[in-house]
N, C-alpha and C. Protein backbone atom coordinates (compact mmCIF):
# COMPACT_ATOMS: atom_id res chain seq x y z
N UNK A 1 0.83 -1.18 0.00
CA UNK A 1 0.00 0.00 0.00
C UNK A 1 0.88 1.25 0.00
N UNK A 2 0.43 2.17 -0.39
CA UNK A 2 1.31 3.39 -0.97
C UNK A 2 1.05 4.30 0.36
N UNK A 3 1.93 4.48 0.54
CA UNK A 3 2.07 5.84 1.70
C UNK A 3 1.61 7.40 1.33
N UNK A 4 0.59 7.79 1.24
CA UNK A 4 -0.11 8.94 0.66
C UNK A 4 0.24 9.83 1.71
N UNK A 5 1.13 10.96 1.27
CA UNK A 5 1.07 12.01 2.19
C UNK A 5 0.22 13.08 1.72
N UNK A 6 -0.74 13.65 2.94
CA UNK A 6 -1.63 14.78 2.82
C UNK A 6 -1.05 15.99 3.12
N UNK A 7 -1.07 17.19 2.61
CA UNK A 7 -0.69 18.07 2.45
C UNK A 7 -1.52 19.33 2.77
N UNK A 8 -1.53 20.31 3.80
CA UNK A 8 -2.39 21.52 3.83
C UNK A 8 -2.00 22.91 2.86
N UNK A 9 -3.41 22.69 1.79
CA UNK A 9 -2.95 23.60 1.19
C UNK A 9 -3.73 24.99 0.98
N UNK A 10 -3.50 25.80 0.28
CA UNK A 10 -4.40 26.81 0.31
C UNK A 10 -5.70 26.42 -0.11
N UNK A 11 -6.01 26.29 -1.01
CA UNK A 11 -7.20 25.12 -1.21
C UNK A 11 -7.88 24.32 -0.66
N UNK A 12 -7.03 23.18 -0.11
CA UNK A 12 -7.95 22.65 0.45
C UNK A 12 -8.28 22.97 2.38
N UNK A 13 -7.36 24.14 2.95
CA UNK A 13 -7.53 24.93 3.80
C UNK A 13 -9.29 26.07 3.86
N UNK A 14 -8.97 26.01 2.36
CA UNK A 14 -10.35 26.90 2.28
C UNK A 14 -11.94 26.06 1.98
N UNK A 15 -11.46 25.28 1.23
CA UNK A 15 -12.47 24.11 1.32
C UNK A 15 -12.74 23.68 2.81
N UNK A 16 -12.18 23.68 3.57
CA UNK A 16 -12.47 23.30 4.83
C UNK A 16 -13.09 24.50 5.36
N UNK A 17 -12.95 25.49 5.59
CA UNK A 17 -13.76 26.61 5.83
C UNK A 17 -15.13 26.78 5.15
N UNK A 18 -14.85 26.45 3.78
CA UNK A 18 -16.50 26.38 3.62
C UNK A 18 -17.18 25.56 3.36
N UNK A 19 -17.08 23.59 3.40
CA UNK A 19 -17.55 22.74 4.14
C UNK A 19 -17.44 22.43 5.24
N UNK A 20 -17.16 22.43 5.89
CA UNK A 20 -16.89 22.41 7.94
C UNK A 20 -17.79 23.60 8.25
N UNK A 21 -17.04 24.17 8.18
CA UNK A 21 -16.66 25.84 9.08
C UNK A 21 -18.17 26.91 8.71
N UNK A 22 -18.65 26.64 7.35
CA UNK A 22 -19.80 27.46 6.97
C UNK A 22 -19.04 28.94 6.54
N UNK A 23 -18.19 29.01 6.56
CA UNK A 23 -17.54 30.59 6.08
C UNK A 23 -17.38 30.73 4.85
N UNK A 24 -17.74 31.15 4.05
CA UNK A 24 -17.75 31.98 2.68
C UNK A 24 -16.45 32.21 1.96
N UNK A 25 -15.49 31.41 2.33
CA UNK A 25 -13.64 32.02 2.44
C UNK A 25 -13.75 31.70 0.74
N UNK A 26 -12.72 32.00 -0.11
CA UNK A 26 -11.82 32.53 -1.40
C UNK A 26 -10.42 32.22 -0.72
N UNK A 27 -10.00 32.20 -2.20
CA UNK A 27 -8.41 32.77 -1.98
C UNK A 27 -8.17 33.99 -2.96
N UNK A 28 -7.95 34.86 -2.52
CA UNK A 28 -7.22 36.41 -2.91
C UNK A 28 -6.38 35.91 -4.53
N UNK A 29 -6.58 36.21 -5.70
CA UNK A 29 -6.28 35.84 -6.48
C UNK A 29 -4.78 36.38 -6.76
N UNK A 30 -4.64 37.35 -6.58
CA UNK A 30 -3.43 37.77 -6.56
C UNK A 30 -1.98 37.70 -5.07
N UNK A 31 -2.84 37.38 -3.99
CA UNK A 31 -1.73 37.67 -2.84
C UNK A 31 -1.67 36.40 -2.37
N UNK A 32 -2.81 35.44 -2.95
CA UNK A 32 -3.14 33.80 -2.79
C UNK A 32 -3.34 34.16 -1.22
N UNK A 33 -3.90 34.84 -0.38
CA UNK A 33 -4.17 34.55 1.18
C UNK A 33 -5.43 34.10 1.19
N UNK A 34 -6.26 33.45 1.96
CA UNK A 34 -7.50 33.06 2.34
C UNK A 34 -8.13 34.44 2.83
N UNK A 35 -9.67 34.53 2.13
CA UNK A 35 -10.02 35.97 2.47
C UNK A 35 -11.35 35.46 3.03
N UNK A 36 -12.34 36.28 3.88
CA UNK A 36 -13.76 36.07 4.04
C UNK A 36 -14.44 37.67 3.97
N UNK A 37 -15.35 37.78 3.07
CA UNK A 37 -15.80 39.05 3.15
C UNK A 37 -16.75 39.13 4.13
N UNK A 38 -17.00 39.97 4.75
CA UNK A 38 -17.67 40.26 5.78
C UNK A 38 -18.80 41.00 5.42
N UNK A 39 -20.36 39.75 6.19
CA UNK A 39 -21.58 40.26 4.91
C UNK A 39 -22.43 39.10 5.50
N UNK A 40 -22.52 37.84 5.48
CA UNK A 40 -23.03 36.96 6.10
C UNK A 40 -22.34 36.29 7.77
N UNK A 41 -20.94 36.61 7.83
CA UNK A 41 -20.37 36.44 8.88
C UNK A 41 -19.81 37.97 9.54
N UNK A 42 -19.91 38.33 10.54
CA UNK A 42 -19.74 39.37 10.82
C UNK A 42 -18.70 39.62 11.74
N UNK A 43 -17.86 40.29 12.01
CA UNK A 43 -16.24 40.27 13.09
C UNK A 43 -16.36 41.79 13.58
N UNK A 44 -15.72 41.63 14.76
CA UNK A 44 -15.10 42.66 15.54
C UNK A 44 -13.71 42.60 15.88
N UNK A 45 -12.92 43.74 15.38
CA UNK A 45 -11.13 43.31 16.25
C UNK A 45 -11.42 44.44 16.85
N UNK A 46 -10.42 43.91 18.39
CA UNK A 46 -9.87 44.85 18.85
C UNK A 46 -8.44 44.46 19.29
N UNK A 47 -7.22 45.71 20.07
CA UNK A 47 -5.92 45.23 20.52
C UNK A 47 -6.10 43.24 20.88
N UNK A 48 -5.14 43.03 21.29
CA UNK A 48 -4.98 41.57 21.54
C UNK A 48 -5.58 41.76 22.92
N UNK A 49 -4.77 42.74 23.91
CA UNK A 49 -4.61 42.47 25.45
C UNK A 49 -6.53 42.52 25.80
N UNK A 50 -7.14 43.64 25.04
CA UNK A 50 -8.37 43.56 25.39
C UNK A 50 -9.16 42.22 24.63
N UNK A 51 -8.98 41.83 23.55
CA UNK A 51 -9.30 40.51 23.46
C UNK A 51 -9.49 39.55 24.03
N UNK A 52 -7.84 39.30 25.08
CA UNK A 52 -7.71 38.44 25.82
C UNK A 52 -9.05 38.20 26.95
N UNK A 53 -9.29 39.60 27.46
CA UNK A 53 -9.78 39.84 28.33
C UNK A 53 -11.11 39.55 28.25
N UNK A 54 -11.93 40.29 26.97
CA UNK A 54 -13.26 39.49 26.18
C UNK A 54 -13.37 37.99 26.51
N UNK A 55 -12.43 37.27 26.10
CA UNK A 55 -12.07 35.74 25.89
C UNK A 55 -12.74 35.45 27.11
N UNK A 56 -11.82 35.65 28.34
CA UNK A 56 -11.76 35.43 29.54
C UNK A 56 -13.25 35.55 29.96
N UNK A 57 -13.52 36.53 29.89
CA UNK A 57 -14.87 36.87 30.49
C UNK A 57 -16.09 35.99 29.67
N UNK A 58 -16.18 35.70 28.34
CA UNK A 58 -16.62 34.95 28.01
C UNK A 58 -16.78 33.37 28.57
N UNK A 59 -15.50 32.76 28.78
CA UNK A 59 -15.50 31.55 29.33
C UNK A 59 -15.92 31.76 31.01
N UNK A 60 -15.42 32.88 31.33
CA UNK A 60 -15.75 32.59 32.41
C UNK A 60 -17.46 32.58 32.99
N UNK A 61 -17.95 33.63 32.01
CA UNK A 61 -19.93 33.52 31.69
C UNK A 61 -20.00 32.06 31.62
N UNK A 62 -19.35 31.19 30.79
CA UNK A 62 -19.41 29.78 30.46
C UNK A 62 -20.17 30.33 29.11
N UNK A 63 -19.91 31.21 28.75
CA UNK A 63 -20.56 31.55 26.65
C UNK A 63 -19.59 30.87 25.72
N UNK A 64 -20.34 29.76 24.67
CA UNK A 64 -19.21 28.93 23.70
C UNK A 64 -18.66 30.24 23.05
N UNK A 65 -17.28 29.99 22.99
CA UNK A 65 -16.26 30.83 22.27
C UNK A 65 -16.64 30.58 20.69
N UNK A 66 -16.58 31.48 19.97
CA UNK A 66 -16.58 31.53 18.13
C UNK A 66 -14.89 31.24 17.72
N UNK A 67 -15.28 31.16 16.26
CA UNK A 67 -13.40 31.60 16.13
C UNK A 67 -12.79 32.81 16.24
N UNK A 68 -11.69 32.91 17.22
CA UNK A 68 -11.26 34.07 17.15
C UNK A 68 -9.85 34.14 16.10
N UNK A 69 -9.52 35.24 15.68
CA UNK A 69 -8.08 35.04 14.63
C UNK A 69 -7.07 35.82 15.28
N UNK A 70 -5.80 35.53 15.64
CA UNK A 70 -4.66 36.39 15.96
C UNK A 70 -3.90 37.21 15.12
N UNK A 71 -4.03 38.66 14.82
CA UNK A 71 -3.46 39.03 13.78
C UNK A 71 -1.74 39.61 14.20
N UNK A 72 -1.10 38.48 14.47
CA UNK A 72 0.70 38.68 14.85
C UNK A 72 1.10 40.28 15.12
N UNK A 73 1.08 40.69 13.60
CA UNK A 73 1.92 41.82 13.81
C UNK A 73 1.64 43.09 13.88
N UNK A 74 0.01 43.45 14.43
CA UNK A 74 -0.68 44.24 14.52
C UNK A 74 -1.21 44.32 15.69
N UNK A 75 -0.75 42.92 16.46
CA UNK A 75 -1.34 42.74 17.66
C UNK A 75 -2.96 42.92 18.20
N UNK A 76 -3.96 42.32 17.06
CA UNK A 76 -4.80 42.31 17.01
C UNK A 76 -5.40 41.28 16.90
N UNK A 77 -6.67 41.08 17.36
CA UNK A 77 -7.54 39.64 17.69
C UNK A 77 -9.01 40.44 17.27
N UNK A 78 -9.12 39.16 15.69
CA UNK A 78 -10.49 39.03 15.42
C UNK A 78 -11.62 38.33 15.47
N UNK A 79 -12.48 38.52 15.90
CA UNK A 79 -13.96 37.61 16.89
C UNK A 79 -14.71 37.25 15.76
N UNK A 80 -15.00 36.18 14.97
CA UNK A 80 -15.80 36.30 14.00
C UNK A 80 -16.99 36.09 14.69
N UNK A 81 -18.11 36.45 14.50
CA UNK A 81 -19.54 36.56 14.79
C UNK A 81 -21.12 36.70 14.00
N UNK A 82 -21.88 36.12 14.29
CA UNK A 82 -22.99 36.63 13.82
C UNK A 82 -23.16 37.93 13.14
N UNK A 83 -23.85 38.45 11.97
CA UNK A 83 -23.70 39.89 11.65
C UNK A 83 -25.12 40.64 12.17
N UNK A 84 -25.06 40.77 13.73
CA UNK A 84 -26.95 40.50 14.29
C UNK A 84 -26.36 42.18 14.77
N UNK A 85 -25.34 42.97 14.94
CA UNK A 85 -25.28 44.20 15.39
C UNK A 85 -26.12 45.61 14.91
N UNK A 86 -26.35 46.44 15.79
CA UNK A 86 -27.08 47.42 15.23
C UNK A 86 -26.27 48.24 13.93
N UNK A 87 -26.96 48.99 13.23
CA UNK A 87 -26.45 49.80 12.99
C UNK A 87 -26.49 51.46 13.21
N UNK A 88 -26.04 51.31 14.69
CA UNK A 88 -26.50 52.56 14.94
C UNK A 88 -25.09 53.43 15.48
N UNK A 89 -24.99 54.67 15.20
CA UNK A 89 -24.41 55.16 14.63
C UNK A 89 -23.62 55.97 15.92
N UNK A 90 -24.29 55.83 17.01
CA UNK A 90 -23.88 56.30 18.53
C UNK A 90 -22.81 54.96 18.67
N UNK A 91 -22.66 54.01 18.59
CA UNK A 91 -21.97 53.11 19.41
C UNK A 91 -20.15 53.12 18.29
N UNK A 92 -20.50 53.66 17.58
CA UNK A 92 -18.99 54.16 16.88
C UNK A 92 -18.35 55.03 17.41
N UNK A 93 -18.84 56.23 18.09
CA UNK A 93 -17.94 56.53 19.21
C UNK A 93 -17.36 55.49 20.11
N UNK A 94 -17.70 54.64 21.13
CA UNK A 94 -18.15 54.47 22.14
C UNK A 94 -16.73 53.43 21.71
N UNK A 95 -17.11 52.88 20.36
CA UNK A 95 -15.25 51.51 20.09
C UNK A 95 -14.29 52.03 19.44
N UNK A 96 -14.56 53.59 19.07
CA UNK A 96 -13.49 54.01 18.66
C UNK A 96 -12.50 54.57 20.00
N UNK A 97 -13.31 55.20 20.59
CA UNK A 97 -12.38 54.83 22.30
C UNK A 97 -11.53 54.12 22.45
N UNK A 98 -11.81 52.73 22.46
CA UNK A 98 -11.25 51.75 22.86
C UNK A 98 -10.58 50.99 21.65
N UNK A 99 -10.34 51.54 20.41
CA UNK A 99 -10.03 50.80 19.64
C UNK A 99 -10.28 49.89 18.99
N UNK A 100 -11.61 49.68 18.67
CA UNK A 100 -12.13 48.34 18.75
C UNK A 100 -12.99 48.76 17.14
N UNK A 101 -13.02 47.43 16.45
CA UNK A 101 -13.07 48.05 15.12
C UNK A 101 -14.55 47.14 14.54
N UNK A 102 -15.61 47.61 14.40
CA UNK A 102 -16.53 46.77 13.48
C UNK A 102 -16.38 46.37 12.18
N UNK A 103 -15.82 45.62 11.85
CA UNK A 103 -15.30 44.89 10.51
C UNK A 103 -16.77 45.61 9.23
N UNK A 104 -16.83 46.30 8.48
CA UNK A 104 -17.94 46.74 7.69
C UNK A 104 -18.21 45.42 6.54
N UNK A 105 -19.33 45.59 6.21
CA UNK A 105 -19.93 44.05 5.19
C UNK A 105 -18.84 44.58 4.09
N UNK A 106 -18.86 43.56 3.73
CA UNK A 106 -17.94 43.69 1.93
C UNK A 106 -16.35 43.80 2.26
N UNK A 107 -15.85 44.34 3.65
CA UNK A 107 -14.35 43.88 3.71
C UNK A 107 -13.72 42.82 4.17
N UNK A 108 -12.39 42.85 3.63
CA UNK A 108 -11.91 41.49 3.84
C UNK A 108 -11.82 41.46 4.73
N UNK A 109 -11.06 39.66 5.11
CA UNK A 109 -10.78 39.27 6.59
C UNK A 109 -10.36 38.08 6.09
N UNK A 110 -9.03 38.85 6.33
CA UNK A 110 -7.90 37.45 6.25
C UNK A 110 -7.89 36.13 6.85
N UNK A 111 -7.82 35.17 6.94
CA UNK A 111 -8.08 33.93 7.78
C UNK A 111 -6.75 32.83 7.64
N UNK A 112 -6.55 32.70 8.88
CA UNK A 112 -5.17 31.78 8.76
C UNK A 112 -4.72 31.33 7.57
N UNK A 113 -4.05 31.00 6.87
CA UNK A 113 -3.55 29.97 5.57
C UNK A 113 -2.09 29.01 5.79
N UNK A 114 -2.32 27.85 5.74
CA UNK A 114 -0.99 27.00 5.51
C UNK A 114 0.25 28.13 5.58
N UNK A 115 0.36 29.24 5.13
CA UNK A 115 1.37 29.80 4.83
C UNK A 115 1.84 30.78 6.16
N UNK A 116 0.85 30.96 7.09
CA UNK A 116 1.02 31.54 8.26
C UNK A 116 1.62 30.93 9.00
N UNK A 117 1.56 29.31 9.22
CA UNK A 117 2.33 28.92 9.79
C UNK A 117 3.55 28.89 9.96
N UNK A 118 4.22 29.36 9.18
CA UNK A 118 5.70 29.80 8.44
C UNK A 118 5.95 30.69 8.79
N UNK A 119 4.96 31.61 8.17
CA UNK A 119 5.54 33.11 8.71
C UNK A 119 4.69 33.88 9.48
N UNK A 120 4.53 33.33 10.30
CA UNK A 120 3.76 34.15 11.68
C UNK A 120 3.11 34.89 11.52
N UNK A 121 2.16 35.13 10.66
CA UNK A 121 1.19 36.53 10.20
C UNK A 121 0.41 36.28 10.93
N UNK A 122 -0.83 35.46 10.74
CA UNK A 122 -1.88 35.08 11.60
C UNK A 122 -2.33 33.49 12.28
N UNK A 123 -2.79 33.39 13.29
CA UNK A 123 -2.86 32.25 13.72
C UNK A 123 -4.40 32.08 14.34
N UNK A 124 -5.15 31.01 14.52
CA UNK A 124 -6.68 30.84 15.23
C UNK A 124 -6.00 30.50 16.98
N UNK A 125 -7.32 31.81 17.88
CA UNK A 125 -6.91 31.71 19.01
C UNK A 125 -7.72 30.26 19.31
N UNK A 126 -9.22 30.44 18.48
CA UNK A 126 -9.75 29.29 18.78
C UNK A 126 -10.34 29.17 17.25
N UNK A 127 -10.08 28.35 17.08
CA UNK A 127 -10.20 27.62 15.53
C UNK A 127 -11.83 27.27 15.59
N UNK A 128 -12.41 27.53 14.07
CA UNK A 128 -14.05 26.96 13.60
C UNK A 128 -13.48 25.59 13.69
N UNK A 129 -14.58 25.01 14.48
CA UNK A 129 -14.46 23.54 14.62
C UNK A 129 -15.98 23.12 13.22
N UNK A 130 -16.94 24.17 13.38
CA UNK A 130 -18.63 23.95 12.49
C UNK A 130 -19.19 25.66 12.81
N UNK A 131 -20.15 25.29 11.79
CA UNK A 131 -20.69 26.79 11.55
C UNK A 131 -21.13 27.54 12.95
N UNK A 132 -21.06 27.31 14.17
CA UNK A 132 -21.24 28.38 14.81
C UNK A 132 -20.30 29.51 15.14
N UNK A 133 -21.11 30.97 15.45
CA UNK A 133 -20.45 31.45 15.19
C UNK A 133 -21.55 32.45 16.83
N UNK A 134 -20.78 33.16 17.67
CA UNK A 134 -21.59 33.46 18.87
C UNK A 134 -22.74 34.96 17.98
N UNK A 135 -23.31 35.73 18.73
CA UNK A 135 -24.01 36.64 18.39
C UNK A 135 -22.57 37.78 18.69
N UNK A 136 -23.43 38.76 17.56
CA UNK A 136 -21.95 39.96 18.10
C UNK A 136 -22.75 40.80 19.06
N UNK A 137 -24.05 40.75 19.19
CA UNK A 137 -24.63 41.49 20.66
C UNK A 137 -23.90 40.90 22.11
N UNK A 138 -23.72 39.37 22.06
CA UNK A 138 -23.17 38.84 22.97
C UNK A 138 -21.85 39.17 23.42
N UNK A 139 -21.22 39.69 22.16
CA UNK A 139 -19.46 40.05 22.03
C UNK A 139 -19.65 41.62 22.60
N UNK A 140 -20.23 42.56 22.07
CA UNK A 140 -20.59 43.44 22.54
C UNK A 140 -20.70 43.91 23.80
N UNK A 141 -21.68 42.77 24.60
CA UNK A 141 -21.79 43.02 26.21
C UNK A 141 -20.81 42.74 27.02
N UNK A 142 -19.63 41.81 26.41
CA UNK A 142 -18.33 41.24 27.07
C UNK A 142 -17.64 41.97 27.03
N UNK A 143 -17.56 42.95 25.36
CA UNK A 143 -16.51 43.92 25.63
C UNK A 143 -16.90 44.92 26.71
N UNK A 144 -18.29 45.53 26.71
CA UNK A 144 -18.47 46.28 27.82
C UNK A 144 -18.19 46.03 29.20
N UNK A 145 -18.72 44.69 29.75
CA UNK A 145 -18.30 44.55 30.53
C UNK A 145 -16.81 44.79 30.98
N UNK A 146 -15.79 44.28 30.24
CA UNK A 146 -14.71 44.45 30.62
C UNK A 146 -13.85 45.98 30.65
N UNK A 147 -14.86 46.54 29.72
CA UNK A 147 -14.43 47.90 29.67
C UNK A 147 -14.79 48.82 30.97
N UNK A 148 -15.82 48.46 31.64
CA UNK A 148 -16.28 49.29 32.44
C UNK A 148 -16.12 48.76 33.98
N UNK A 149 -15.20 48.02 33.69
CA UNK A 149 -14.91 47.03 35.52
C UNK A 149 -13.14 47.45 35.44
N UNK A 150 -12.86 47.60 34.45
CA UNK A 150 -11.33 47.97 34.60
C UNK A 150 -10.67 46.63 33.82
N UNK A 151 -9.14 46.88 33.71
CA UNK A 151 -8.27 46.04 33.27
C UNK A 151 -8.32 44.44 33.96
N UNK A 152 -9.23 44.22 35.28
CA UNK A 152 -9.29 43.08 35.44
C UNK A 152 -10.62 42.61 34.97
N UNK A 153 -11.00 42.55 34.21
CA UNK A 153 -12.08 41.85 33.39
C UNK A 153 -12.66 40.57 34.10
């Protein structure tokens, strides 16, 4: 019997995202990265350290975690989520404060690729295991919370 080695590739990395995972992913035709436009799946980044802290408070609610993405060299962590947020136009102050960025429908969002592993661009804090994905009202109240209790979240 022949020893078949499997290989992770951009392809079939993204095929797994959108049989598994339910995400809408491409590959960027020109930069070949795995992209997801944001439109049926919806994300929030903010810094990492406040991420962390989201995270935390999440598990510690006992709320299932979504995938989150580590963006290395920007030091940023993206929450993919439900696209269930308002659009209201007061609460853009309120994350521009804090840095915290509502991903708009139609832009990209890079998503790990075989090739990150190499070069440290991005990594999953918690990887799509299947299409869920939490509410971003839910992400919302975590970030508040942690925003308004202080750095110990």
């Amino acid at each position: 019997m022949n020893n078949l080695m499997f290989t992770d590739t951009p392809a079939s990395r993204c095929a797994y995202y959108r049989r598994t995972c339910g995400l809408p992913a491409g590959i960027h035709p020109e930069a070949g990265r795995i992209i997801l436009r944001a439109g049926l799946v919806g994300a929030i980044t903010m810094p990492a350290p406040l991420g962390q802290r989201v995270r935390d408070d999440l598990l510690h609610n006992r709320i299932t975690l979504g995938p989150i993405i580590s963006h290395l060299r920007s030091r940023r962590w993206t929450f993919l989520c439900r696209p269930d947020l308002p659009n209201d136009m007061s609460l853009f102050p309120e994350l521009l404060r804090l840095n915290v960025t509502l991903v708009p429908p139609g832009a990209e969002i890079a998503l790990p690729a075989p090739i990150d592993t190499r070069t440290g661009h991005r990594h999953w804090i918690v990887a799509p295991r299947d299409t869920f994905r939490p509410s971003g009202l839910i992400l919302l109240t975590a970030l508040r919370s942690c925003t308004t209790r202080g750095p110990r979240c």
